[in-house]
C-alpha atoms as a PDB file:
ATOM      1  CA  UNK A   1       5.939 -11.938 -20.970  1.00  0.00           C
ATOM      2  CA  UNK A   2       5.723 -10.049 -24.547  1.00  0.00           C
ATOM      3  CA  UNK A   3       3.011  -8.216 -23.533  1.00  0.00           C
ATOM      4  CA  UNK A   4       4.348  -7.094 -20.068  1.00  0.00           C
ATOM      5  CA  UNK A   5       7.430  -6.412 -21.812  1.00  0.00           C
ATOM      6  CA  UNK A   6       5.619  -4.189 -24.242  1.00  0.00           C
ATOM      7  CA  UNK A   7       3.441  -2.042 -21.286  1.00  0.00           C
ATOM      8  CA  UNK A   8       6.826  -1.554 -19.482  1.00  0.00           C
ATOM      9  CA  UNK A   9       8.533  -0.181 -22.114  1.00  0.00           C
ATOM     10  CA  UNK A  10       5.896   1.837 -23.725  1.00  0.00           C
ATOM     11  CA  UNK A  11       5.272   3.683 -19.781  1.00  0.00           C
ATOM     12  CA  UNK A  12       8.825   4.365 -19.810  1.00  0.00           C
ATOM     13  CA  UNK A  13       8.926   6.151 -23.110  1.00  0.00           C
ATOM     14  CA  UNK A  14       5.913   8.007 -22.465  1.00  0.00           C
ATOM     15  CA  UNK A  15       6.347   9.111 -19.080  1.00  0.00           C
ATOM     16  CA  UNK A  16      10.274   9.614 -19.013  1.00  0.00           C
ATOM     17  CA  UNK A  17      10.712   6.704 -16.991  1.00  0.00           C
ATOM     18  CA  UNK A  18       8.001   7.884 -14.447  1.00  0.00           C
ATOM     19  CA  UNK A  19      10.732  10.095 -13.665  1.00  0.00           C
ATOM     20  CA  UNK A  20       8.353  13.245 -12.566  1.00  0.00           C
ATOM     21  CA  UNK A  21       6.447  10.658 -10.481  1.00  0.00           C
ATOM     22  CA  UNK A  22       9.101   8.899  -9.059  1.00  0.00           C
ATOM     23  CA  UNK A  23      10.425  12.525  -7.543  1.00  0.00           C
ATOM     24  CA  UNK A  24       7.597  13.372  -6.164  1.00  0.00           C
ATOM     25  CA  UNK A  25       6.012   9.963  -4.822  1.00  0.00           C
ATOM     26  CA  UNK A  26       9.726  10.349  -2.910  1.00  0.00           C
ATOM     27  CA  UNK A  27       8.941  13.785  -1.611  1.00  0.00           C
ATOM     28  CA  UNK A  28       4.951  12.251  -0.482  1.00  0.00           C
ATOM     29  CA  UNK A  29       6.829   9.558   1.248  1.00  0.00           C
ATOM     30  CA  UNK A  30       9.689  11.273   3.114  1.00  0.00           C
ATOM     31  CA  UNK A  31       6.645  13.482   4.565  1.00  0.00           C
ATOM     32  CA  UNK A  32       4.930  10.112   6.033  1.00  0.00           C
ATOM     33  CA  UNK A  33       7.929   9.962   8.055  1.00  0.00           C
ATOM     34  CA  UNK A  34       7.832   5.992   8.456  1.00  0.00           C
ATOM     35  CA  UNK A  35      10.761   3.643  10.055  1.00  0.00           C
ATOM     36  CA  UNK A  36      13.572   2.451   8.085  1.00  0.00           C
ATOM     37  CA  UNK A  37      12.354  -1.331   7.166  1.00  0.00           C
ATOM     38  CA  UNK A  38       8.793  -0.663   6.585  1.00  0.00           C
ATOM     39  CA  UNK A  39       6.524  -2.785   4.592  1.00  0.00           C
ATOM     40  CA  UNK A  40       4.835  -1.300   1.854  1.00  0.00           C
ATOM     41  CA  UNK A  41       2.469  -2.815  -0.524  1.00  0.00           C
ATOM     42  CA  UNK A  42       2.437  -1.112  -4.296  1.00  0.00           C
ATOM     43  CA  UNK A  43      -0.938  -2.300  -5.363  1.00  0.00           C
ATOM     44  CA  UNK A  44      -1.712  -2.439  -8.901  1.00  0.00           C
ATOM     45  CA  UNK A  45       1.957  -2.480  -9.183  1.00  0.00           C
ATOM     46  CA  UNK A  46       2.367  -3.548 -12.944  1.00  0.00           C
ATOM     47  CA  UNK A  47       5.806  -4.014 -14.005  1.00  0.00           C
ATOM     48  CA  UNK A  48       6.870  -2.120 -10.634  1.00  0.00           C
ATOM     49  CA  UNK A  49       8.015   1.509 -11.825  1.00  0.00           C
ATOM     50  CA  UNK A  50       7.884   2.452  -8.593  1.00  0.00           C
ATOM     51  CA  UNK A  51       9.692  -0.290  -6.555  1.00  0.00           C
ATOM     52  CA  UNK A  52      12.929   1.768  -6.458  1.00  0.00           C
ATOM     53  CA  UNK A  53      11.583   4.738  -4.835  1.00  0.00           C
ATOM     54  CA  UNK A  54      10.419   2.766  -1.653  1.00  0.00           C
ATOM     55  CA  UNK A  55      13.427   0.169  -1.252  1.00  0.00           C
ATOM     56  CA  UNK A  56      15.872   3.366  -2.138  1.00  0.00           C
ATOM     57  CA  UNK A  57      14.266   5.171   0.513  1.00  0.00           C
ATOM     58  CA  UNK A  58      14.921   2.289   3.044  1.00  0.00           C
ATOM     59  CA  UNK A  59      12.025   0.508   2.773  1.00  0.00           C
ATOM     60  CA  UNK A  60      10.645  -3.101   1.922  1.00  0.00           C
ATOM     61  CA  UNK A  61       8.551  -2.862  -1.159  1.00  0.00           C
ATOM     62  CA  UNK A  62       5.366  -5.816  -1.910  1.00  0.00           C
ATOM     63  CA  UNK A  63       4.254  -5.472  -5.532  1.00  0.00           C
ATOM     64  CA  UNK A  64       0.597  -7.089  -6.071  1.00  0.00           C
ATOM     65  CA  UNK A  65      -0.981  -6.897  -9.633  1.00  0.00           C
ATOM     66  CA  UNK A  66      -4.437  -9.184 -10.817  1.00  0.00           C
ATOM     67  CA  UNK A  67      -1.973  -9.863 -13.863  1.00  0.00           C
ATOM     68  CA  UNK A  68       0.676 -12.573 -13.235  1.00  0.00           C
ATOM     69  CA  UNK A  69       2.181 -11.796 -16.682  1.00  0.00           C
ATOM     70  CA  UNK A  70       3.366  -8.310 -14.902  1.00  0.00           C
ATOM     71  CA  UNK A  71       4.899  -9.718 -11.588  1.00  0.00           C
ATOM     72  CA  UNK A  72       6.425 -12.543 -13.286  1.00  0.00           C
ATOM     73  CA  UNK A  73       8.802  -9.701 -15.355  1.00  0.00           C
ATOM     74  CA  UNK A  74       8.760  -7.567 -12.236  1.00  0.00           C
ATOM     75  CA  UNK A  75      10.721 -10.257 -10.788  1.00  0.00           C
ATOM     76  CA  UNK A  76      12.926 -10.866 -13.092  1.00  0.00           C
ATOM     77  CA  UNK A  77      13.789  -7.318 -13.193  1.00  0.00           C
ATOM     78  CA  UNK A  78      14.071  -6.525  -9.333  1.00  0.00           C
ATOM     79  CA  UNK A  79      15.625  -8.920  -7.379  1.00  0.00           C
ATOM     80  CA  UNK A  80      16.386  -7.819  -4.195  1.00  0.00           C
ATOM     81  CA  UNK A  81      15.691  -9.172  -0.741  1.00  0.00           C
ATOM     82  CA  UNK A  82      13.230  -6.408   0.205  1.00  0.00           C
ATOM     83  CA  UNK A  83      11.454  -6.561  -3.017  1.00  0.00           C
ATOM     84  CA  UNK A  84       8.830  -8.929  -3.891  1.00  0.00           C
ATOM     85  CA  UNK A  85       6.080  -9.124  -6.415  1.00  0.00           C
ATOM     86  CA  UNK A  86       3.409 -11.500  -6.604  1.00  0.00           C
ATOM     87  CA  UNK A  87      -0.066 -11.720  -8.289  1.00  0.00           C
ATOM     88  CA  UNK A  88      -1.329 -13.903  -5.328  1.00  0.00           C
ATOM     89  CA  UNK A  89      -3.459 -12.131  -2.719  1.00  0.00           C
ATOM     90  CA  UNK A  90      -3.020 -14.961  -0.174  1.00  0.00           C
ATOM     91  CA  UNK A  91       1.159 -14.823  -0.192  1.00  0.00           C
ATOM     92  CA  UNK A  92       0.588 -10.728  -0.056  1.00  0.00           C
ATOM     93  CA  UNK A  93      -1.457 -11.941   3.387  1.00  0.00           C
ATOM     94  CA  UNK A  94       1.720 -14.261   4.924  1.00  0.00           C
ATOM     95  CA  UNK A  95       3.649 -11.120   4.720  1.00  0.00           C
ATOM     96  CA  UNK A  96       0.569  -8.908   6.697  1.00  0.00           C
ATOM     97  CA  UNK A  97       0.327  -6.568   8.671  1.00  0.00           C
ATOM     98  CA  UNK A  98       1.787  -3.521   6.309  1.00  0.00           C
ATOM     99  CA  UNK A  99       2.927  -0.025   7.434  1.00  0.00           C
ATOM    100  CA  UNK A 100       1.776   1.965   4.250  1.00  0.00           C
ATOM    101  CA  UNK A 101      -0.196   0.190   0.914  1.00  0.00           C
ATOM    102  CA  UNK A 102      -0.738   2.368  -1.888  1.00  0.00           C
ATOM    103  CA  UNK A 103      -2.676   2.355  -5.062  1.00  0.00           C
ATOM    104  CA  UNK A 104      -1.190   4.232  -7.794  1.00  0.00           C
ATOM    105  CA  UNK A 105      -3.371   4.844 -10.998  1.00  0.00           C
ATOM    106  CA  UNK A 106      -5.194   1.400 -10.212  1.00  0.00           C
ATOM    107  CA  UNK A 107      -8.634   2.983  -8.976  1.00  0.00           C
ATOM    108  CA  UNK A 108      -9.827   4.188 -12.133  1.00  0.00           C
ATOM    109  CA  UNK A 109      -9.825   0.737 -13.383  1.00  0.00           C
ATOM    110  CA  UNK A 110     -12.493  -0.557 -10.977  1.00  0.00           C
ATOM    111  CA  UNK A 111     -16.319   0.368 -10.954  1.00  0.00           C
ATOM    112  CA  UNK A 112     -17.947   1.673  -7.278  1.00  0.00           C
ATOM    113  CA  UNK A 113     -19.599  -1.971  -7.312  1.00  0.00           C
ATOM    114  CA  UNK A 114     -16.221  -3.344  -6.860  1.00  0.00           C
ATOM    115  CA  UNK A 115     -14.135  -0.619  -5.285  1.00  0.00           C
ATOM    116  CA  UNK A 116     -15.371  -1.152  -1.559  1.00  0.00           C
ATOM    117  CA  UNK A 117     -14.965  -4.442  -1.287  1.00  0.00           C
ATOM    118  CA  UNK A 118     -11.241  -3.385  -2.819  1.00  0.00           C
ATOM    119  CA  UNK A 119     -11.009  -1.268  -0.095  1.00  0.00           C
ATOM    120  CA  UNK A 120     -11.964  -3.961   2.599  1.00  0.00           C
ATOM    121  CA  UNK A 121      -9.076  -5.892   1.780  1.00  0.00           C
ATOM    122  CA  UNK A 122      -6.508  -3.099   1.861  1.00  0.00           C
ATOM    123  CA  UNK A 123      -7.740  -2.305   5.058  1.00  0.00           C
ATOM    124  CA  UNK A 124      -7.548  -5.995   6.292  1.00  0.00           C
ATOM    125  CA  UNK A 125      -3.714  -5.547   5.082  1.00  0.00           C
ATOM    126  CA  UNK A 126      -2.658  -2.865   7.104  1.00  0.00           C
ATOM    127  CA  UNK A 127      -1.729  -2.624  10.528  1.00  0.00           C
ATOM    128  CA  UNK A 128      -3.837  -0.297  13.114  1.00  0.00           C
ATOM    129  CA  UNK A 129      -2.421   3.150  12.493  1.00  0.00           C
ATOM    130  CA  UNK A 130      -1.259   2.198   8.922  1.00  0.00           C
ATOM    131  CA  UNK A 131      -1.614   4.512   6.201  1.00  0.00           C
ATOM    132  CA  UNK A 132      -3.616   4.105   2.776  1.00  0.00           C
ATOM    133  CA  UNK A 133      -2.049   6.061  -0.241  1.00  0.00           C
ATOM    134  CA  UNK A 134      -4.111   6.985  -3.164  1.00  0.00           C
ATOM    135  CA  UNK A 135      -2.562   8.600  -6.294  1.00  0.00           C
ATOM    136  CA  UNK A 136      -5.133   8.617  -9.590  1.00  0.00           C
ATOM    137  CA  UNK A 137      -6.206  10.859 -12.565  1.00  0.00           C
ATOM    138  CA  UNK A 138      -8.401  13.143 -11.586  1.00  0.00           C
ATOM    139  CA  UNK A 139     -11.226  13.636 -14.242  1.00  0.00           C
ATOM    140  CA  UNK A 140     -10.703  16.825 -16.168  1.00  0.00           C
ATOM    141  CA  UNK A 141     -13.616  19.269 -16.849  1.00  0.00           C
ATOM    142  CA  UNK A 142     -13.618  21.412 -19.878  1.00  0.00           C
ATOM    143  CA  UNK A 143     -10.331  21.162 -21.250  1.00  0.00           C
ATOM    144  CA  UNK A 144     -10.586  22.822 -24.289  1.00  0.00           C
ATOM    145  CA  UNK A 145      -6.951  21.227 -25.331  1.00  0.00           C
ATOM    146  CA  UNK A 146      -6.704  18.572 -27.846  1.00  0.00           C
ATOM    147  CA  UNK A 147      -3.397  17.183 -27.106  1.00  0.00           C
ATOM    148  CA  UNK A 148      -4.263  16.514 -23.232  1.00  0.00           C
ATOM    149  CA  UNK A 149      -7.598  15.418 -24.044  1.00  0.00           C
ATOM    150  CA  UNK A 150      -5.666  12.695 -26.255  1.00  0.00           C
ATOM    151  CA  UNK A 151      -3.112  11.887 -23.377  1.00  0.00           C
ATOM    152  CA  UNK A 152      -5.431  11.409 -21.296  1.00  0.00           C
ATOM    153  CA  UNK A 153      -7.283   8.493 -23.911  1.00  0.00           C
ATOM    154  CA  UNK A 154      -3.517   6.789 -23.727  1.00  0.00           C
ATOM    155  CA  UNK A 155      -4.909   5.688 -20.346  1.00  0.00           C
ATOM    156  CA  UNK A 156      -7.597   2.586 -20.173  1.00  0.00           C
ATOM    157  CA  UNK A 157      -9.433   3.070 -17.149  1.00  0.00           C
ATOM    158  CA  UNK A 158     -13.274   3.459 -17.844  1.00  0.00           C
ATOM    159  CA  UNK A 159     -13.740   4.946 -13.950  1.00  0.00           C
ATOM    160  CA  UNK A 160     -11.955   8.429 -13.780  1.00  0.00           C
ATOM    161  CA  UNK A 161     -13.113  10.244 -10.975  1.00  0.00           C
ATOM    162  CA  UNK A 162     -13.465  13.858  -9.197  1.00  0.00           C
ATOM    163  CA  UNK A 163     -11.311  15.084  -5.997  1.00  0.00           C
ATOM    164  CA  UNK A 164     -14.497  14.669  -4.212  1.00  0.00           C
ATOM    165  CA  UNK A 165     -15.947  11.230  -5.268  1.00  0.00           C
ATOM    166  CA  UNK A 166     -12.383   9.969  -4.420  1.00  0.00           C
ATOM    167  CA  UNK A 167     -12.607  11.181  -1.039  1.00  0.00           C
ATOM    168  CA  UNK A 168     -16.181  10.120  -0.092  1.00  0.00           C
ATOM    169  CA  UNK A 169     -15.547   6.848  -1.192  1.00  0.00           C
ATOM    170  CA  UNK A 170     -11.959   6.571   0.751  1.00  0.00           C
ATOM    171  CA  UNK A 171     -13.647   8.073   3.871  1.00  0.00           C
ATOM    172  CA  UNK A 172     -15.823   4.814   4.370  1.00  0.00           C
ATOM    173  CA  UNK A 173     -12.498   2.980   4.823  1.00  0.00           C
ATOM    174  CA  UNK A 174     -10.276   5.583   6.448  1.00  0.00           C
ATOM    175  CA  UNK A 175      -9.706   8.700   8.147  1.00  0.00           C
ATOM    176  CA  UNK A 176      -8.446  10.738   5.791  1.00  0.00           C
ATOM    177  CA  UNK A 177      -5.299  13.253   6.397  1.00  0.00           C
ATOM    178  CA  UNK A 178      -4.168  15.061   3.598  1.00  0.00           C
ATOM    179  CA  UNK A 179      -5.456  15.478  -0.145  1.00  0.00           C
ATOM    180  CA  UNK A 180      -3.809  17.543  -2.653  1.00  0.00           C
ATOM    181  CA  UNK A 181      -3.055  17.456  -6.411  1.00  0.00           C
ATOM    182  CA  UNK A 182      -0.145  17.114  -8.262  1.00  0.00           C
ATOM    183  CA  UNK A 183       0.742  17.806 -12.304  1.00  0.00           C
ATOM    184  CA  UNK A 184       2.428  14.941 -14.221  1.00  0.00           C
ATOM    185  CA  UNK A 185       3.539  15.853 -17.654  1.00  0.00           C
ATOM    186  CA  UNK A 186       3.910  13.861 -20.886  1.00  0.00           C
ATOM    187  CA  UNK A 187       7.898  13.020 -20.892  1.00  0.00           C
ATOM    188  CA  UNK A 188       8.396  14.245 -17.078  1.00  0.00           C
ATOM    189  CA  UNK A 189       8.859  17.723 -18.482  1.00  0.00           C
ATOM    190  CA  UNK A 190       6.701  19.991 -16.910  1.00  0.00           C
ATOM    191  CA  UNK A 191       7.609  23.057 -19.934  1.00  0.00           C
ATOM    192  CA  UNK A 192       4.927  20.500 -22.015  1.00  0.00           C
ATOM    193  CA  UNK A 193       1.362  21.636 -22.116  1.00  0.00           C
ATOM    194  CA  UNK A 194       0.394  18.047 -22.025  1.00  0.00           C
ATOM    195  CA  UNK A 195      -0.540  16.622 -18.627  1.00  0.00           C
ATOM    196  CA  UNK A 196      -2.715  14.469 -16.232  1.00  0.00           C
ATOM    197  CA  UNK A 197      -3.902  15.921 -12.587  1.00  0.00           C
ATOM    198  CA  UNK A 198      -3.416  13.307 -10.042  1.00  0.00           C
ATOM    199  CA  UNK A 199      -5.117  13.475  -6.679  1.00  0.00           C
ATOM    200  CA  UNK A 200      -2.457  12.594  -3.987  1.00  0.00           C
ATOM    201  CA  UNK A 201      -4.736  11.554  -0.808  1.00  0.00           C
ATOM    202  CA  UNK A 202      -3.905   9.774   2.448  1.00  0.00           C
ATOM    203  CA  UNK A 203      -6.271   8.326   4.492  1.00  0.00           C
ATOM    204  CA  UNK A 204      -4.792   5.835   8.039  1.00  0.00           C
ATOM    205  CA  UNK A 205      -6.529   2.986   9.609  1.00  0.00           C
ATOM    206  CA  UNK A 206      -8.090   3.488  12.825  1.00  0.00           C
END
């Protein structure tokens, strides 16, 4: 729980709260237009930064994370009756089908040896027609800037990836519908020169 504690409150300082993100994962979901009561699955959800933003928007928000430590204080930080976290992939199945899952910043954590058989089971989650949301770093080429080139180390994942290698690999699963890609900036202010690309890329079940 120290630990979890610790990663929670480090993101917030870092990231202004995921304030930047928050705004615009609001604006990406707004545009997929889905039904008051929707289930959505955050997965890789950590300490659940983002579980606001779907049950403020009118939707029911599933946090899954490999690390029990995380959804343990998740839980005791959001309890709601449209908000669940658990670290258990067979209770995230009693709640199946879901409307939307997405997996924010959790790809470049897992090698391509791994990362289709990932993908299976986020397919096997959804519902025909449901959509797959990918937000991750996108792997910077010659950035000559210190200071981003040291933000970017703050993050852990060994597996960064290109625009395109994101896409092939989501294209195996789903039919891909819209890609773009989308600044977040050291403190949520986007006056600092200090920044991560994130691809923003939907793909829907079919």
């Amino acid at each position: 729980m120290v630990n979890a504690l610790f990663n929670d409150i480090v993101q917030r300082i870092l990231t202004g709260n995921k304030g930047e993100q928050k705004r615009n994962l609001g604006r990406t979901l707004q545009g997929l237009s889905l039904k008051p009561g929707s289930k959505c699955v955050d997965f890789g959800c950590g300490t659940g930064l983002f579980a606001k933003v779907f049950t403020g928007g009118g939707l029911r928000y599933y946090g899954y994370d490999i690390d029990e430590r995380l959804t343990e204080y998740a839980n005791s930080l959001y309890r709601s009756s449209t908000c669940l976290f658990t670290a258990s992939p067979d209770v995230l199945k009693t709640h199946a089908p879901f409307d939307l899952v997405m997996a924010n910043c959790c790809f470049h954590h897992i090698d391509d040896s791994l990362i289709h058989e990932v993908l299976t089971g986020i397919r096997g989650l959804l519902e025909e027609g449901g959509t797959f949301l990918l937000i991750d770093i996108l792997f910077a080429e010659n950035d000559p800037s210190l200071l981003r080139g040291l933000f970017r180390k703050l993050e852990k994942g060994a597996y960064v990836r290109k625009a395109e290698d994101y896409r092939r690999i989501v294209e195996r699963h789903f039919t891909v519908t819209s890609a773009a890609v989308e600044r977040s900036h050291l403190f949520s202010l986007k006056g600092i020169p200090v920044y991560n690309d994130l691809l923003i890329l939907t793909g829907k079940k079919s």
